[in-house]
PDB file of N, CA and C in Angstrom:
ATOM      1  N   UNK A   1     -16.164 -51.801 -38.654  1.00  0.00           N
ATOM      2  CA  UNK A   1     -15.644 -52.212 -37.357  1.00  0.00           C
ATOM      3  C   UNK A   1     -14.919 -53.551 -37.513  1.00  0.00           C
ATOM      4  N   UNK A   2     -13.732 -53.454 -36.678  1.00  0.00           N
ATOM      5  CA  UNK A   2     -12.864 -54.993 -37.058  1.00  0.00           C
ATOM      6  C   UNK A   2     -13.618 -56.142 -36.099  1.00  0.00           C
ATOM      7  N   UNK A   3     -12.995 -57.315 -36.359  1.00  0.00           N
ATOM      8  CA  UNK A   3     -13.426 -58.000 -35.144  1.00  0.00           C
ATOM      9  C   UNK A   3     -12.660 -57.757 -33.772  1.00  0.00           C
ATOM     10  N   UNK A   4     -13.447 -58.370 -32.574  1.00  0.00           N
ATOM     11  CA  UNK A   4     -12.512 -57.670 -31.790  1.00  0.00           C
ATOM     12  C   UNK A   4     -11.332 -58.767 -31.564  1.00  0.00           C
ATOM     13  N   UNK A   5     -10.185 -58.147 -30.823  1.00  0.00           N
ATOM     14  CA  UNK A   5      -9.022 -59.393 -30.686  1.00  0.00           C
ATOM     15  C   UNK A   5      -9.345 -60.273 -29.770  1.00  0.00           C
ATOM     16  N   UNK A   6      -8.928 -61.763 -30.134  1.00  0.00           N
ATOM     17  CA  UNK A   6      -8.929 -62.712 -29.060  1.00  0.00           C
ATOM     18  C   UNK A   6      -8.519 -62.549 -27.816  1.00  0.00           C
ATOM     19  N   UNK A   7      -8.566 -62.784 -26.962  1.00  0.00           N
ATOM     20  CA  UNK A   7      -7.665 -62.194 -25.401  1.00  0.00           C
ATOM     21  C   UNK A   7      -7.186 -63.772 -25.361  1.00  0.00           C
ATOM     22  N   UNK A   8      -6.115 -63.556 -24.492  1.00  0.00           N
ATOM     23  CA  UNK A   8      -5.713 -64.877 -24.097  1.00  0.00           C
ATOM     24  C   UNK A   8      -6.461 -66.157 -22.862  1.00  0.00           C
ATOM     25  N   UNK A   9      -6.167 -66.734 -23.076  1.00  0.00           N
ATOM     26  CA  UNK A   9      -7.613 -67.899 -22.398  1.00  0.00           C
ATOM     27  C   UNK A   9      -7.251 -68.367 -21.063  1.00  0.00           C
ATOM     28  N   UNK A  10      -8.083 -68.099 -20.438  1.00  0.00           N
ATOM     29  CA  UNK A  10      -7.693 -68.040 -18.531  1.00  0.00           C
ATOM     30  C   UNK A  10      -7.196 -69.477 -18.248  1.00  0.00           C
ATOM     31  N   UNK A  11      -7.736 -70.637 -19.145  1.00  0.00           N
ATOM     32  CA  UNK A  11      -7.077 -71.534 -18.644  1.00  0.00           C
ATOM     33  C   UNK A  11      -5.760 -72.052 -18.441  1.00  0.00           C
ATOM     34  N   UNK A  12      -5.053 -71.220 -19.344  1.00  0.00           N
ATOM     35  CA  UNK A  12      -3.681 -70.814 -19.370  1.00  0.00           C
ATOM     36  C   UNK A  12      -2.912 -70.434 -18.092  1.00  0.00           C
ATOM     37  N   UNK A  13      -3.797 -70.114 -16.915  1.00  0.00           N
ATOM     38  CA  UNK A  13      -3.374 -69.806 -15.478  1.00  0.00           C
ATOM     39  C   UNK A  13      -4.457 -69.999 -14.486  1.00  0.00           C
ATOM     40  N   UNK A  14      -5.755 -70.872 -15.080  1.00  0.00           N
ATOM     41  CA  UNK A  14      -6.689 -71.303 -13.902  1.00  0.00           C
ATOM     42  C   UNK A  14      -7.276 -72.562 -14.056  1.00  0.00           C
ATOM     43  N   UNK A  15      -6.787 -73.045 -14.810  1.00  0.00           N
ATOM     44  CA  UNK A  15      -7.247 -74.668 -15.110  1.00  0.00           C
ATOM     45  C   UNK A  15      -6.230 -76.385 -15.203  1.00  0.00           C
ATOM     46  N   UNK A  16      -5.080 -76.282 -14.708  1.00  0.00           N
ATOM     47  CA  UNK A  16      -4.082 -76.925 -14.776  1.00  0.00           C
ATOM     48  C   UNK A  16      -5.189 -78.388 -14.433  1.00  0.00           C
ATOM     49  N   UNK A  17      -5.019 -79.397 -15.663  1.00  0.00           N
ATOM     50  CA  UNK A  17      -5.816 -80.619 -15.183  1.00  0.00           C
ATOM     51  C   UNK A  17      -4.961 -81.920 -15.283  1.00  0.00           C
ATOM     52  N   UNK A  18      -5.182 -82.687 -14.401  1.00  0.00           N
ATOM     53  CA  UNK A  18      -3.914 -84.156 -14.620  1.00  0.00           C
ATOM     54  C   UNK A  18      -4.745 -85.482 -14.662  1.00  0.00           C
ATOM     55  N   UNK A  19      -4.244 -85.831 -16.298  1.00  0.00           N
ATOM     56  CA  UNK A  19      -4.849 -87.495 -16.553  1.00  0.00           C
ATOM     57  C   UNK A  19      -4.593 -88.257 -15.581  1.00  0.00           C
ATOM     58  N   UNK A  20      -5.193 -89.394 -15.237  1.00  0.00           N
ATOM     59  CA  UNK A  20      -4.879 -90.447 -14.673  1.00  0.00           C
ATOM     60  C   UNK A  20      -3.908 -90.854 -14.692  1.00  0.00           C
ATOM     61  N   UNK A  21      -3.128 -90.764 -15.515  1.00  0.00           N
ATOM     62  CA  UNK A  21      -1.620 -90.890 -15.696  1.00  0.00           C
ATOM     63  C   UNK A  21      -0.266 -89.902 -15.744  1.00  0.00           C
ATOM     64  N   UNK A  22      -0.959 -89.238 -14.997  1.00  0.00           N
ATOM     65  CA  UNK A  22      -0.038 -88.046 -14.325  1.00  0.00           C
ATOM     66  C   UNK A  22       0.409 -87.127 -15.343  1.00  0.00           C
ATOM     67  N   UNK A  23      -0.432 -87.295 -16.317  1.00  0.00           N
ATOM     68  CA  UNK A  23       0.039 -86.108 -17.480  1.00  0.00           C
ATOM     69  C   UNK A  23      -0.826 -84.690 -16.776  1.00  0.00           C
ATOM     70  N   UNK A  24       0.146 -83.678 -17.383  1.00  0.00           N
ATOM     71  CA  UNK A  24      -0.592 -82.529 -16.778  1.00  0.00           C
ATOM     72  C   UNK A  24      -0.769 -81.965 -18.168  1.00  0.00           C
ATOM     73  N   UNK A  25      -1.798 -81.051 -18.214  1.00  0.00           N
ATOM     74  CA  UNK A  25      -2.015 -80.934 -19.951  1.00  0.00           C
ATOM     75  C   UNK A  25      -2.742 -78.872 -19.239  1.00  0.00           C
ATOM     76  N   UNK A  26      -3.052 -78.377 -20.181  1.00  0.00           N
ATOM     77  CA  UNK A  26      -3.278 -76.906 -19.915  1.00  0.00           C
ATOM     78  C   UNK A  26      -4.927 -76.646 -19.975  1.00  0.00           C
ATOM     79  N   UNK A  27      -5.681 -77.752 -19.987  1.00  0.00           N
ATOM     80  CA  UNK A  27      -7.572 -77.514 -20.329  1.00  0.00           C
ATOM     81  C   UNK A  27      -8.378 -78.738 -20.094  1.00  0.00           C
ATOM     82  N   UNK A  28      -9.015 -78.645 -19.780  1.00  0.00           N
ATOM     83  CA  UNK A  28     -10.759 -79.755 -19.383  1.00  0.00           C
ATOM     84  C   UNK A  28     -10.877 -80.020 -20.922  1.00  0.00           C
ATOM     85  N   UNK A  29     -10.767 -78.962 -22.051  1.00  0.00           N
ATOM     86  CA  UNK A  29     -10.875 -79.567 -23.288  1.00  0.00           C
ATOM     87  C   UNK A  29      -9.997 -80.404 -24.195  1.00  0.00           C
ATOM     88  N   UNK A  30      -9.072 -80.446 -23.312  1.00  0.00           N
ATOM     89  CA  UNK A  30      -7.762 -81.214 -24.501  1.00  0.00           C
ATOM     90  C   UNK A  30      -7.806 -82.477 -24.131  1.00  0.00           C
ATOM     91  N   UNK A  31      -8.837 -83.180 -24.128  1.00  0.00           N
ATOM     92  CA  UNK A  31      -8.966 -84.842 -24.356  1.00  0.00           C
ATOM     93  C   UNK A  31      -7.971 -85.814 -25.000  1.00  0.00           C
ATOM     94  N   UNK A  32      -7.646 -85.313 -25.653  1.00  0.00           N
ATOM     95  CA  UNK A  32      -6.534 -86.149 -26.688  1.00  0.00           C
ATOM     96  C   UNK A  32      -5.195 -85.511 -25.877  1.00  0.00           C
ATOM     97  N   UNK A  33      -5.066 -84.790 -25.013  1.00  0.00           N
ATOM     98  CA  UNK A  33      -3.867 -84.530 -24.176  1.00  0.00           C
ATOM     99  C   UNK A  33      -2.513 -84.126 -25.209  1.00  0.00           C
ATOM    100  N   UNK A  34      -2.876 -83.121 -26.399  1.00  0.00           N
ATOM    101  CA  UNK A  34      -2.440 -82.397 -26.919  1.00  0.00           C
ATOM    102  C   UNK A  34      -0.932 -81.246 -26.508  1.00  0.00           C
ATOM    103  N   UNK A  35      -2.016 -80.480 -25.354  1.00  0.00           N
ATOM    104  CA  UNK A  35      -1.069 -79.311 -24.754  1.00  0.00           C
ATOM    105  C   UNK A  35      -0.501 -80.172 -23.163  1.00  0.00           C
ATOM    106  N   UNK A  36      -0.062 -80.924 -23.524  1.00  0.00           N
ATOM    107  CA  UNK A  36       0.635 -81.773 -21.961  1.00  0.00           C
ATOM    108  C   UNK A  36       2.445 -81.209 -21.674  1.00  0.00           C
ATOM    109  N   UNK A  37       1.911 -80.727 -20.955  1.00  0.00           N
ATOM    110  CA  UNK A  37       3.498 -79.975 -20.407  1.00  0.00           C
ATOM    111  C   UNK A  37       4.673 -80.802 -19.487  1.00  0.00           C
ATOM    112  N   UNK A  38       3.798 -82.223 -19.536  1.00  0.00           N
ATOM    113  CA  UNK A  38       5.010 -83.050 -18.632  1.00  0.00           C
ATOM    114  C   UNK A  38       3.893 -84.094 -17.970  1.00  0.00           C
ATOM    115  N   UNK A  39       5.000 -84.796 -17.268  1.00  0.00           N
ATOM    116  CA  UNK A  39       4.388 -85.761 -16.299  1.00  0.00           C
ATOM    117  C   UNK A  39       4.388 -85.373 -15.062  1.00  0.00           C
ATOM    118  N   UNK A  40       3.496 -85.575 -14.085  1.00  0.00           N
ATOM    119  CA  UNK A  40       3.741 -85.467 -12.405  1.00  0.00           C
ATOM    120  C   UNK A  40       4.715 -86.700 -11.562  1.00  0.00           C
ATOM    121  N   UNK A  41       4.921 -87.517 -12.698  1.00  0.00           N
ATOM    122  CA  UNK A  41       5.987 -88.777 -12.334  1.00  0.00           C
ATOM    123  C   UNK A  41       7.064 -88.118 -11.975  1.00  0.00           C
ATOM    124  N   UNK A  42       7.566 -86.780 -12.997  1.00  0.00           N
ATOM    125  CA  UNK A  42       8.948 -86.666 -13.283  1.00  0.00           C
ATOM    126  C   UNK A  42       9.243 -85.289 -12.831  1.00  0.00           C
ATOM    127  N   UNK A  43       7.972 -84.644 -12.713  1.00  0.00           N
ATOM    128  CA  UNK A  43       8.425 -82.973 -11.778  1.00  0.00           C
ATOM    129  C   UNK A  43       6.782 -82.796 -11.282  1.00  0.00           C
ATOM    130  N   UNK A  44       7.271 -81.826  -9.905  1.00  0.00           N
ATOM    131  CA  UNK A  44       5.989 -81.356  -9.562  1.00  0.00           C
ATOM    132  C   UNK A  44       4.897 -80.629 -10.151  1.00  0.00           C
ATOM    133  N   UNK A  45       3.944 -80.232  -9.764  1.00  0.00           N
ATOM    134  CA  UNK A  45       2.720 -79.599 -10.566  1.00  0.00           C
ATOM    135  C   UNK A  45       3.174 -78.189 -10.446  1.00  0.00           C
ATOM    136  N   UNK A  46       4.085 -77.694  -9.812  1.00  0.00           N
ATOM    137  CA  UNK A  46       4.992 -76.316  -9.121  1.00  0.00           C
ATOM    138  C   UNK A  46       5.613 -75.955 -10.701  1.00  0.00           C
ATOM    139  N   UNK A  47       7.098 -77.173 -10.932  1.00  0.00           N
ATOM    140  CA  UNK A  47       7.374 -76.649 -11.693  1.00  0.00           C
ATOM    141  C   UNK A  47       6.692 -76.715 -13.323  1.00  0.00           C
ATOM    142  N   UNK A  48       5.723 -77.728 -13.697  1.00  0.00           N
ATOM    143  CA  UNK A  48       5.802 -77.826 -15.227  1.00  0.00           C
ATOM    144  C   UNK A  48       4.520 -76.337 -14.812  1.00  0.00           C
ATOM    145  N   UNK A  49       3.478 -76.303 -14.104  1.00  0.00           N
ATOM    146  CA  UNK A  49       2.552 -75.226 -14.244  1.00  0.00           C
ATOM    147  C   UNK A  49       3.089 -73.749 -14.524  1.00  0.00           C
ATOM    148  N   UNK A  50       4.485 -73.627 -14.014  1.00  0.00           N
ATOM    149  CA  UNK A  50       4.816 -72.262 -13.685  1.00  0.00           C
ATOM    150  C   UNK A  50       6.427 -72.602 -14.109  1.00  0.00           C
ATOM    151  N   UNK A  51       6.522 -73.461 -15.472  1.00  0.00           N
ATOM    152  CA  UNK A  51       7.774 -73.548 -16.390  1.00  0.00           C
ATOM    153  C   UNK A  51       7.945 -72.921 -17.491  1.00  0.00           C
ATOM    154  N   UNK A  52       9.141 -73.318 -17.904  1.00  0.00           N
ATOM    155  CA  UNK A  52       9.215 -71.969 -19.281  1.00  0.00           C
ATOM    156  C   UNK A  52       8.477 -72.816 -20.554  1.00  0.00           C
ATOM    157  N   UNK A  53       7.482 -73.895 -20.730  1.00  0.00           N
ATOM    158  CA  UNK A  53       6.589 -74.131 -21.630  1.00  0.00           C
ATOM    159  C   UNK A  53       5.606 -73.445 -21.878  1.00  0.00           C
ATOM    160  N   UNK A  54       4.944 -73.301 -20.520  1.00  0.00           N
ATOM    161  CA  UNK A  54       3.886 -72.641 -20.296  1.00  0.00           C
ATOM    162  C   UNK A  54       3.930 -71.122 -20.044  1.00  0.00           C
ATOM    163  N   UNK A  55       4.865 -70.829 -19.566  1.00  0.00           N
ATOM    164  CA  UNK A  55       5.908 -69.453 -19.988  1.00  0.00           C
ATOM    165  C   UNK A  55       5.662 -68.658 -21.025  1.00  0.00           C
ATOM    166  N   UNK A  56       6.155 -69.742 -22.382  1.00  0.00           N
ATOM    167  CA  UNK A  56       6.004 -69.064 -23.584  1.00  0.00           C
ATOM    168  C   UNK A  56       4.753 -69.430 -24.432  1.00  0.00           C
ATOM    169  N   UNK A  57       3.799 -70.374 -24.128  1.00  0.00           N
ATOM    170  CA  UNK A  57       2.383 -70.292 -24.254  1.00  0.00           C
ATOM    171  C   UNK A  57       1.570 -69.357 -23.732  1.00  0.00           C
ATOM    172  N   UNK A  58       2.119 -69.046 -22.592  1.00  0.00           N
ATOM    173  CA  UNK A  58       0.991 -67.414 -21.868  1.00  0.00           C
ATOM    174  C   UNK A  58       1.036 -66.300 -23.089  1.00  0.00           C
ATOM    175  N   UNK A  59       2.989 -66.261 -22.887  1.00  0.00           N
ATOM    176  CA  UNK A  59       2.810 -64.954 -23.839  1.00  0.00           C
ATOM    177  C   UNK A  59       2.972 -64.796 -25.042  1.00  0.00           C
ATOM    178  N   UNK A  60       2.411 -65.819 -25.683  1.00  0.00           N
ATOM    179  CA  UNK A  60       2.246 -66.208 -27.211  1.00  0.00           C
ATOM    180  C   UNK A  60       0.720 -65.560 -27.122  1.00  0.00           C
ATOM    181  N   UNK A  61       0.048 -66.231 -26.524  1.00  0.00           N
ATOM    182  CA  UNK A  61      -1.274 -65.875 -26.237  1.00  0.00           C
ATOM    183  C   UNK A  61      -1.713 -64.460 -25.981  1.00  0.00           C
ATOM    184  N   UNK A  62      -0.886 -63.967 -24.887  1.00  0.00           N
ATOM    185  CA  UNK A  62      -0.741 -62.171 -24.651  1.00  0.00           C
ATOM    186  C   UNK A  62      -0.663 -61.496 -25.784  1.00  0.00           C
ATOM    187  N   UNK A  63       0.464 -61.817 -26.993  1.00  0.00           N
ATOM    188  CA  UNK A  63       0.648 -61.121 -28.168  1.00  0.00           C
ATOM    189  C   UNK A  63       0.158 -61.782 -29.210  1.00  0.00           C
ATOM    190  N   UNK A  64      -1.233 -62.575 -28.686  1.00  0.00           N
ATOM    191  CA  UNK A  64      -2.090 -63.119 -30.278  1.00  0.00           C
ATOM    192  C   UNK A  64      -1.590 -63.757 -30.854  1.00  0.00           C
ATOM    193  N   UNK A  65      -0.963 -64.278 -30.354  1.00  0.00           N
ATOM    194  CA  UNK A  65       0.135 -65.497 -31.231  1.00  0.00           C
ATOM    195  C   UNK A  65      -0.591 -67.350 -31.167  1.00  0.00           C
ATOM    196  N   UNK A  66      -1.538 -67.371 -30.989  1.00  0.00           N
ATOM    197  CA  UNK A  66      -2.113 -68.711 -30.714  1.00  0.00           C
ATOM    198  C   UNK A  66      -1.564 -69.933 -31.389  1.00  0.00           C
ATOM    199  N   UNK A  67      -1.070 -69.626 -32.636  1.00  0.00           N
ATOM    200  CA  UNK A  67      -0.168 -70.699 -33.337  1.00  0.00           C
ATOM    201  C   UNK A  67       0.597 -71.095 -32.573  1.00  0.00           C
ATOM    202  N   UNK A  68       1.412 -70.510 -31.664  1.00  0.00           N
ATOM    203  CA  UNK A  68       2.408 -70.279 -31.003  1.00  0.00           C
ATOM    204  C   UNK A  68       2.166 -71.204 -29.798  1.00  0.00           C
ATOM    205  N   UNK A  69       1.224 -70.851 -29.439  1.00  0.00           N
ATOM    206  CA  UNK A  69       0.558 -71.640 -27.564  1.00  0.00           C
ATOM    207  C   UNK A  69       0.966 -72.986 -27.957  1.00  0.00           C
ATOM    208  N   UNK A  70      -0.307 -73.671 -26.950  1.00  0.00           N
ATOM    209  CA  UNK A  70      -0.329 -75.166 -27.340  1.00  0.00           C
ATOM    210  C   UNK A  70      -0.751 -75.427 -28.164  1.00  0.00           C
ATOM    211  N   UNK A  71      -0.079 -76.672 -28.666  1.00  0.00           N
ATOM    212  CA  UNK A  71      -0.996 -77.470 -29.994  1.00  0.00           C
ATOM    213  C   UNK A  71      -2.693 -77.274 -30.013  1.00  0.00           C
ATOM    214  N   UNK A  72      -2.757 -77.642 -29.073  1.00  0.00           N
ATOM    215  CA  UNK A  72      -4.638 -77.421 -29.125  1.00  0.00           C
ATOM    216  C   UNK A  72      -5.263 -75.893 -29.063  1.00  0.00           C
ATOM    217  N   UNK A  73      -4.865 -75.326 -28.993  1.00  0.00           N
ATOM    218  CA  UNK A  73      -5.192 -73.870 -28.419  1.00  0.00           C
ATOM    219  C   UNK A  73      -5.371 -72.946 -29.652  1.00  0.00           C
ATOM    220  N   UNK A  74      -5.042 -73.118 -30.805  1.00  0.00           N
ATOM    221  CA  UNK A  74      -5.184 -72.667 -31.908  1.00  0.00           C
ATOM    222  C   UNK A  74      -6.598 -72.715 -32.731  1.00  0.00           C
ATOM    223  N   UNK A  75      -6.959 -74.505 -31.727  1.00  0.00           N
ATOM    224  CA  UNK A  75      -8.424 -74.620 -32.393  1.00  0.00           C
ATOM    225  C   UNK A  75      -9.884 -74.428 -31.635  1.00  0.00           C
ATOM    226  N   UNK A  76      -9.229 -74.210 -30.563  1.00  0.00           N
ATOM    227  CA  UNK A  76     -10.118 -73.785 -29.509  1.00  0.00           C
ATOM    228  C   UNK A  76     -10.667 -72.729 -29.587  1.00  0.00           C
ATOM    229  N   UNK A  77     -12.145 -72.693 -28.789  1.00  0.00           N
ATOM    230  CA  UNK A  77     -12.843 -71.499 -29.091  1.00  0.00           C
ATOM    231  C   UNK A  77     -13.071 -70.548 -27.737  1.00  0.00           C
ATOM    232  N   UNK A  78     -12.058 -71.389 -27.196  1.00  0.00           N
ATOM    233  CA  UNK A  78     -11.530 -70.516 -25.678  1.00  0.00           C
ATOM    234  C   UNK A  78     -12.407 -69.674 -24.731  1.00  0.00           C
ATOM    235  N   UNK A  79     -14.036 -69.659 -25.225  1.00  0.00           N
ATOM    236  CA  UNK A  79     -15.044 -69.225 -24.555  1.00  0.00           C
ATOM    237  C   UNK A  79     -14.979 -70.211 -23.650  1.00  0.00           C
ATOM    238  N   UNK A  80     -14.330 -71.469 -23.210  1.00  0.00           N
ATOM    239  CA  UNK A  80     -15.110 -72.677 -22.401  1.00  0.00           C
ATOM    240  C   UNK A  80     -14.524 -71.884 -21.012  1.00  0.00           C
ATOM    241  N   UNK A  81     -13.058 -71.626 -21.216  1.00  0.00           N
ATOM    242  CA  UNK A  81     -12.498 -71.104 -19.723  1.00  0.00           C
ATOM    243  C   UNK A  81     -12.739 -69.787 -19.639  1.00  0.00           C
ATOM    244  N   UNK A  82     -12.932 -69.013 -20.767  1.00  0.00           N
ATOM    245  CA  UNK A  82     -12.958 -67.259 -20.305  1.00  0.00           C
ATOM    246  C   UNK A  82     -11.467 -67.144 -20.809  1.00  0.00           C
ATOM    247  N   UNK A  83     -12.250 -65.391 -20.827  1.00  0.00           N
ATOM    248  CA  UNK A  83     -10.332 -64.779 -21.163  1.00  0.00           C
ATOM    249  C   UNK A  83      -9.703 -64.490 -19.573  1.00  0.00           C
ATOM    250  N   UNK A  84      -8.751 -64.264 -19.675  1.00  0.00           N
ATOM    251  CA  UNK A  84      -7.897 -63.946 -18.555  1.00  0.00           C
ATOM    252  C   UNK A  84      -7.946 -62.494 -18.885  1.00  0.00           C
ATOM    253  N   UNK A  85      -8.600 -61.849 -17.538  1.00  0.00           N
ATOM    254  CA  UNK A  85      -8.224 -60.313 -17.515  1.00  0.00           C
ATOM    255  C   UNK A  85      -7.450 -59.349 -17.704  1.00  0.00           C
ATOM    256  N   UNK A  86      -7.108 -58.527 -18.356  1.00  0.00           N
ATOM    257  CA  UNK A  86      -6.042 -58.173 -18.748  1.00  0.00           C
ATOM    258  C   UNK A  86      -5.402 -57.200 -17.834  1.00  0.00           C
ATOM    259  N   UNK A  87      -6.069 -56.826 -16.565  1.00  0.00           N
ATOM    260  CA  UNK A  87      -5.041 -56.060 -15.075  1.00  0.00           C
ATOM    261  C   UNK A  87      -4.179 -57.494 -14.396  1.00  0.00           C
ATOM    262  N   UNK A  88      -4.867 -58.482 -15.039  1.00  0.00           N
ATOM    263  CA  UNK A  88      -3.943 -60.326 -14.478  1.00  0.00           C
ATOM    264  C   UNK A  88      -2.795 -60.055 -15.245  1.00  0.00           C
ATOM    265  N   UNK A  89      -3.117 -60.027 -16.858  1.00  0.00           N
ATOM    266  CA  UNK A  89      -2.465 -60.082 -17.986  1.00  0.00           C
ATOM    267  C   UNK A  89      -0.945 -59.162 -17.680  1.00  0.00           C
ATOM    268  N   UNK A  90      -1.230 -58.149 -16.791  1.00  0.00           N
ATOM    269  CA  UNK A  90      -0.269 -57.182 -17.041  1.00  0.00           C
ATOM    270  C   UNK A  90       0.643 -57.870 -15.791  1.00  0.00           C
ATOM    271  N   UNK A  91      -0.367 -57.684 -14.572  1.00  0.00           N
ATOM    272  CA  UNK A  91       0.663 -58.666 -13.466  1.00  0.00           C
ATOM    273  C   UNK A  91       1.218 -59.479 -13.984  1.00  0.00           C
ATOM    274  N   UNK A  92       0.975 -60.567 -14.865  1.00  0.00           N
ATOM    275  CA  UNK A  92       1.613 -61.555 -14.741  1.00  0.00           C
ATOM    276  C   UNK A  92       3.425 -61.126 -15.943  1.00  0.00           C
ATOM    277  N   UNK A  93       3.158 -60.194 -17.060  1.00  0.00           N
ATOM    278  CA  UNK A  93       3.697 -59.711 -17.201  1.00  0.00           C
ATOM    279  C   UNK A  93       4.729 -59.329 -16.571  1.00  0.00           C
ATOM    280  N   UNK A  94       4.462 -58.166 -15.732  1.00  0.00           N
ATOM    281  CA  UNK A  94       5.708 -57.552 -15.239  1.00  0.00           C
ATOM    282  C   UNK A  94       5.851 -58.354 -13.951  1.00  0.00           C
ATOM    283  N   UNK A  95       5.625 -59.236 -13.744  1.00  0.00           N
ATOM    284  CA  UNK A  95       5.863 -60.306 -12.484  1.00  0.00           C
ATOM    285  C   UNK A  95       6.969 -61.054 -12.885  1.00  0.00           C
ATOM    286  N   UNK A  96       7.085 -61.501 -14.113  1.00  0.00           N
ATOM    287  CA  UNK A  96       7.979 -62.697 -14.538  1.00  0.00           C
ATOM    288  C   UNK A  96       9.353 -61.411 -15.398  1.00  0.00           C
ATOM    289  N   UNK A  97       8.906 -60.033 -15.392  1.00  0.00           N
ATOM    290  CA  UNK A  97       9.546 -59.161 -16.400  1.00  0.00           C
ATOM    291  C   UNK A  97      10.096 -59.095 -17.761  1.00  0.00           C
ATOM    292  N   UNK A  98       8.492 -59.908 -18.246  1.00  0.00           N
ATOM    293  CA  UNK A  98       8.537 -59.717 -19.644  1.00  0.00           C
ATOM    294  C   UNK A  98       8.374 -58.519 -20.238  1.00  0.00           C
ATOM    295  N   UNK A  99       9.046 -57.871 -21.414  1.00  0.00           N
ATOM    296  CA  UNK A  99       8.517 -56.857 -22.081  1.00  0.00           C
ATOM    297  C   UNK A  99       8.858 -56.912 -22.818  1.00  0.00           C
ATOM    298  N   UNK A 100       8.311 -55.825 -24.208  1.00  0.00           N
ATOM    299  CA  UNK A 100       7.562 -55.054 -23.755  1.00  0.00           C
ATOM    300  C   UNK A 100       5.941 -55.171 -23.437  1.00  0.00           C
ATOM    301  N   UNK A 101       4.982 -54.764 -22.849  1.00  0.00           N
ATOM    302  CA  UNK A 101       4.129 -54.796 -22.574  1.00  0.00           C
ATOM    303  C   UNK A 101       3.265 -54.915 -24.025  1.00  0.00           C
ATOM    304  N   UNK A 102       2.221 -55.640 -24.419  1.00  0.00           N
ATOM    305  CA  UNK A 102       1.403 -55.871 -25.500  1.00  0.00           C
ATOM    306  C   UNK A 102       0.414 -54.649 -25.044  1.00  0.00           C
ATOM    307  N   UNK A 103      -0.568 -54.285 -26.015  1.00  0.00           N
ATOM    308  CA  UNK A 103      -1.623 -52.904 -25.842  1.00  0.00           C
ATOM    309  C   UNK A 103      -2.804 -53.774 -24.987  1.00  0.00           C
ATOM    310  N   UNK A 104      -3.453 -53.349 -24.181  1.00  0.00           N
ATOM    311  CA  UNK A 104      -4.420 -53.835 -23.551  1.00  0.00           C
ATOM    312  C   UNK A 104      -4.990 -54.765 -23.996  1.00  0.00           C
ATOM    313  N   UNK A 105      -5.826 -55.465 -24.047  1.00  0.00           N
ATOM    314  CA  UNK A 105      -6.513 -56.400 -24.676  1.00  0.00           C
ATOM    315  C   UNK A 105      -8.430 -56.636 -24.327  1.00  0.00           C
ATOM    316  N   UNK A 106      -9.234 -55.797 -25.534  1.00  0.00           N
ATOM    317  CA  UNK A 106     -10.801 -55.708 -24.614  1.00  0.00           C
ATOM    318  C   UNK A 106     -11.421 -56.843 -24.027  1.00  0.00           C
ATOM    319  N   UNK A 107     -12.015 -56.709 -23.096  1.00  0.00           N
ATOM    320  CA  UNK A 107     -12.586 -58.244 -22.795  1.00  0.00           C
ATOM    321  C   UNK A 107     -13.910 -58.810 -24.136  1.00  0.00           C
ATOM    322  N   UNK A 108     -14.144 -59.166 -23.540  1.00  0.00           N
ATOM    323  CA  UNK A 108     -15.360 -60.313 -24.640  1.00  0.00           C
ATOM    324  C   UNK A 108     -16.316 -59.288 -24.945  1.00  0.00           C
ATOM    325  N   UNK A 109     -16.974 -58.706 -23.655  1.00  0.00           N
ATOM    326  CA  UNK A 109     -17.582 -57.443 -24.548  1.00  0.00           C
ATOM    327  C   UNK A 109     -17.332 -55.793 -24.594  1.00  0.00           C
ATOM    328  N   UNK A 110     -16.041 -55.686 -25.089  1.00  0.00           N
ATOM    329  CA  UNK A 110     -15.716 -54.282 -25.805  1.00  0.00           C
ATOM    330  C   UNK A 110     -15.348 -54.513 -26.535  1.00  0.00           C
ATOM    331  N   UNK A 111     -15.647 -53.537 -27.430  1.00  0.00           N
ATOM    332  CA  UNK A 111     -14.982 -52.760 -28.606  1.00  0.00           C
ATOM    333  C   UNK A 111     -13.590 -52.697 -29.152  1.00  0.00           C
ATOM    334  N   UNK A 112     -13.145 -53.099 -30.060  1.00  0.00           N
ATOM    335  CA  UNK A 112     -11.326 -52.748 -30.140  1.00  0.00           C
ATOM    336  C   UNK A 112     -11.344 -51.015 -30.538  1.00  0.00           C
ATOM    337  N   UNK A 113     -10.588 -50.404 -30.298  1.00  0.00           N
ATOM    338  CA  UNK A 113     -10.458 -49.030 -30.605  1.00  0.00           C
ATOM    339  C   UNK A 113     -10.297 -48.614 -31.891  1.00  0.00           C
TER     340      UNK A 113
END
């Protein structure tokens, strides 16, 4: 049996957190403010949350690409936020009309096929 695949990490679309200094970064775990997608000085929390950084960190993440995400996200053990569901995974997908669609992705406890 393989291991199963990583799913992509919910904080990626449920955890947007901002330093004291208006950095907005993608996790409660990135202390060192690693994955920071901008300042709130210089654009709203509208656009860097739902920009094409974080754009192509979702679906780096969607297609297992974690190198790819944020700097920090590669070393993360991404149990802290949960995976992001993958009926989200697909909305968010064909919401923005990315494709093609990646193969499902099991949650934490199934099986890969």
């Amino acid at each position: 049996m393989s291991a199963p695949r990583r799913p992509p990490c919910a904080g990626l679309w449920n955890t947007p957190m901002v330093h004291t200094d208006g950095r907005l970064t993608t996790c409660c775990l990135d202390e060192h403010m690693e994955n920071v997608l901008g300042n709130l000085a210089d654009a709203s929390i509208a656009e860097l949350w739902w920009g094409p950084t974080i754009h192509r960190w979702r679906v780096a993440q969607i297609h297992g690409r974690f190198e790819d995400s944020g700097p920090y996200c590669c070393r993360c053990n991404w149990r802290s936020a949960g995976s992001y569901p993958p009926d989200k995974v697909r909305e968010y997908l064909e919401a923005s009309q990315d494709t093609p669609l990646p193969p499902p992705i099991p949650g934490p406890h199934e099986e890969s096929e």
